[in-house]
C-alpha atoms as a PDB file:
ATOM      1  CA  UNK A   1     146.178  78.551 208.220  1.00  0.00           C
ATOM      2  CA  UNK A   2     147.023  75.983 205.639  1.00  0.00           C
ATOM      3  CA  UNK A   3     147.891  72.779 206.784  1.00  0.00           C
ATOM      4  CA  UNK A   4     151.143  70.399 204.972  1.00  0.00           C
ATOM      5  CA  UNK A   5     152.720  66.760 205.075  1.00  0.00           C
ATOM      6  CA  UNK A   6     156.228  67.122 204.367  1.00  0.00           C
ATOM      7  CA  UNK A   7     157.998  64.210 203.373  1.00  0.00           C
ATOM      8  CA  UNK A   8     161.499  63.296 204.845  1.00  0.00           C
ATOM      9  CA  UNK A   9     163.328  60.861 203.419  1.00  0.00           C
ATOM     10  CA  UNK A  10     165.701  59.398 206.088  1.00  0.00           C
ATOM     11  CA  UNK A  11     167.483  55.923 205.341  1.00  0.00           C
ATOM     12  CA  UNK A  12     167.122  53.979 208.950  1.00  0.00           C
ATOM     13  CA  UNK A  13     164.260  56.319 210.225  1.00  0.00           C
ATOM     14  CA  UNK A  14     162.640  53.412 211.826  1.00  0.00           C
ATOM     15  CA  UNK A  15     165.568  52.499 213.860  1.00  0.00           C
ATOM     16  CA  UNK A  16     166.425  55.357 215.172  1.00  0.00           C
ATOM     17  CA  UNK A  17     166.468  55.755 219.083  1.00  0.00           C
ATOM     18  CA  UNK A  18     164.586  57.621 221.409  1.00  0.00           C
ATOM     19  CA  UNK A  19     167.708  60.064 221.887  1.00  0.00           C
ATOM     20  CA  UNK A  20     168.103  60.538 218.821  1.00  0.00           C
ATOM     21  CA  UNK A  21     164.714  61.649 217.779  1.00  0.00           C
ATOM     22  CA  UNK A  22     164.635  63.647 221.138  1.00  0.00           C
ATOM     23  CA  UNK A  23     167.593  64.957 219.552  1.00  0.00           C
ATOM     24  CA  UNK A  24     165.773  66.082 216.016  1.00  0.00           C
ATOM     25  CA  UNK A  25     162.886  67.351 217.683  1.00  0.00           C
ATOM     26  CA  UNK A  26     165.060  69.802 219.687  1.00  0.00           C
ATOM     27  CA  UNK A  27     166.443  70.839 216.490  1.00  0.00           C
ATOM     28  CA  UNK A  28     163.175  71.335 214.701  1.00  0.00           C
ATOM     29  CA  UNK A  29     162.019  73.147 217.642  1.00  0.00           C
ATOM     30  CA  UNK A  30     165.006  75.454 217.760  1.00  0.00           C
ATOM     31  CA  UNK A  31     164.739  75.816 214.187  1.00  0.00           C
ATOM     32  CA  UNK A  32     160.755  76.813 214.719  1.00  0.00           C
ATOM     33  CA  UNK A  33     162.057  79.186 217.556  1.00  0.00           C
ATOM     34  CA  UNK A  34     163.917  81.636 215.056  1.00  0.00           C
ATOM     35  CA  UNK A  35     161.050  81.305 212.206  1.00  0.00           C
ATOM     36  CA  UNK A  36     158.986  82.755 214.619  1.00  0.00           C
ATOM     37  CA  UNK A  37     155.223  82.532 214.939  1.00  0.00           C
ATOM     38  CA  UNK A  38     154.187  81.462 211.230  1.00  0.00           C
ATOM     39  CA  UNK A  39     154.628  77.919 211.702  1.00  0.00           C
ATOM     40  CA  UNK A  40     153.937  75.528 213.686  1.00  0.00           C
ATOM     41  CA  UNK A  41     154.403  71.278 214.110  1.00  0.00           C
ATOM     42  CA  UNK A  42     151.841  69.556 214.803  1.00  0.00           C
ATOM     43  CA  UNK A  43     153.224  65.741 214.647  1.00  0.00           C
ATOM     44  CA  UNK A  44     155.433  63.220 212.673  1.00  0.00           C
ATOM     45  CA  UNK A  45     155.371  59.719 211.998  1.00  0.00           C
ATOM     46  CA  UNK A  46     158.330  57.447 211.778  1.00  0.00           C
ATOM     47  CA  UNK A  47     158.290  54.823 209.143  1.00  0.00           C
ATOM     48  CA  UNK A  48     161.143  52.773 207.994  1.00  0.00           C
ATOM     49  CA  UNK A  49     162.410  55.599 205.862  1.00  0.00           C
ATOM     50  CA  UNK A  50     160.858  58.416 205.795  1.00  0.00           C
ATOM     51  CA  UNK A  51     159.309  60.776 208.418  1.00  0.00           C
ATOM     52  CA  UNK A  52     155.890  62.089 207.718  1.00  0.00           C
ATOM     53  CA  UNK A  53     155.614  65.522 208.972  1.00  0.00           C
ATOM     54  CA  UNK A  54     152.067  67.629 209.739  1.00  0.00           C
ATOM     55  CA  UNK A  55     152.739  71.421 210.092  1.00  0.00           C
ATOM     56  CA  UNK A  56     150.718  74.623 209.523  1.00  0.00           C
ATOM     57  CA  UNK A  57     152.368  77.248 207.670  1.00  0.00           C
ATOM     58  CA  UNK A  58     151.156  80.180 205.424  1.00  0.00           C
ATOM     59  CA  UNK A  59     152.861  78.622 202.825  1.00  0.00           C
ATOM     60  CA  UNK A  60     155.408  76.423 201.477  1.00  0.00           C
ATOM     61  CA  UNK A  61     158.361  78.531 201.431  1.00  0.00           C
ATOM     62  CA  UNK A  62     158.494  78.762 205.414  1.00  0.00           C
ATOM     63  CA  UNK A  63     158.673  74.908 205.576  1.00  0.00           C
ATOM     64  CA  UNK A  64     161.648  75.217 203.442  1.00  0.00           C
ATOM     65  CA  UNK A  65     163.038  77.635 205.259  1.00  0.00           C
ATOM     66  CA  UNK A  66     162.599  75.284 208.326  1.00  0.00           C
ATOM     67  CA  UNK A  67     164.562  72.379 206.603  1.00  0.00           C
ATOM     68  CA  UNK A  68     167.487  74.401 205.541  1.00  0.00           C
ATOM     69  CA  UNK A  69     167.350  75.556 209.374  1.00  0.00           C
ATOM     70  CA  UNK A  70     167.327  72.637 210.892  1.00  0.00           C
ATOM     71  CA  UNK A  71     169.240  70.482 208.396  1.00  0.00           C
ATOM     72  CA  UNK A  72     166.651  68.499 207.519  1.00  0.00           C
ATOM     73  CA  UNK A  73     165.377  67.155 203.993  1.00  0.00           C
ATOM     74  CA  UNK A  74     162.136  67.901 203.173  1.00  0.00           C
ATOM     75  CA  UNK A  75     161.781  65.702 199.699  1.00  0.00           C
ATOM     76  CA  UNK A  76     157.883  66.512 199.252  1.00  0.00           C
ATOM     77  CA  UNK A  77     155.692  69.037 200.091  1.00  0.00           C
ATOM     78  CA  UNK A  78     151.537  69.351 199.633  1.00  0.00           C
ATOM     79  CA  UNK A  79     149.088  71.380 201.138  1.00  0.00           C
ATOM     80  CA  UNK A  80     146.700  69.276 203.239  1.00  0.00           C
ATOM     81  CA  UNK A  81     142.870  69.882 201.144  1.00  0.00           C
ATOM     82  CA  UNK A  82     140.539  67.418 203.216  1.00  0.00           C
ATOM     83  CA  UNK A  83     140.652  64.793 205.546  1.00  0.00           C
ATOM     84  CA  UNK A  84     139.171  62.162 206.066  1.00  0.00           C
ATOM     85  CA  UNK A  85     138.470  58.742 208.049  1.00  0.00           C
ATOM     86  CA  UNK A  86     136.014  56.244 209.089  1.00  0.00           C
ATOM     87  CA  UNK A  87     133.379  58.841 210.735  1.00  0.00           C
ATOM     88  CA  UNK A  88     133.456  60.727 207.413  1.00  0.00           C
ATOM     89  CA  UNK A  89     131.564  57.854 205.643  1.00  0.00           C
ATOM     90  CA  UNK A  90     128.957  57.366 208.147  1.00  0.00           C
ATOM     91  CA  UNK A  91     128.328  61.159 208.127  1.00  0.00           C
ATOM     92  CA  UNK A  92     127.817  60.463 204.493  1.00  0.00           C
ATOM     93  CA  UNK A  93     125.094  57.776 204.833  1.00  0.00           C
ATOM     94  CA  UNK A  94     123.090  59.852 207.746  1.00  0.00           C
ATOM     95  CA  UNK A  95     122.894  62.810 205.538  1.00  0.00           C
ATOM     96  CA  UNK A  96     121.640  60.303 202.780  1.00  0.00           C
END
C-alpha cells in the first residue's frame, strides 16, 4: 500500500501539551475508526508549526477524507517514492 507525508499546518504545534496531542490523536484515531481498514497512521512529528504526518492509504482521497473527519488541515499531500538514510549510502559503496 502506498505510503504519504501529509503536511499540517498548525500555528503553535510545538507548544502544544501532552493533553492536547493525546487529545488529537484520539480524534485521528476515531476518525480512522469510521474510515475503516484502508488507512492506517503510522507516526507524526511535531515541529514548531506544522505536524508531519506518515500514513498508508490506497490513495490520496482517503487522507482527505480523514482530515475533513477529524477536523484537521491537511495543507500537502505526496506519495512517499523511496527512502532513504545513512545505511543507504554504504549499501551503495559495497555494491560498488
Amino acid at each position: 500500500m502506498p505510503r504519504y507525508l501529509i503536511e499540517r499546518e498548525l500555528q503553535g504545534a510545538g507548544e502544544l501539551s501532552q493533553k492536547e496531542l493525546v487529545a488529537i490523536s484520539r480524534k485521528s484515531r476515531q476518525a480512522l475508526n469510521e474510515l475503516g481498514s484502508g488507512i492506517q497512521w503510522v507516526e507524526s512529528y511535531v515541529t514548531e508549526h506544522k505536524i508531519y504526518c506518515i500514513y498508508q492509504a490506497p490513495d490520496k482521497g482517503i487522507i482527505m477524507q480523514h482530515a475533513h473527519l477529524g477536523d484537521f488541515p491537511a495543507n500537502r499531500i505526496e506519495e512517499i517514492k523511496s527512502i532513504i538514510n545513512p545505511v543507504t549510502a554504504e549499501k551503495m559503496l559495497a555494491e560498488g
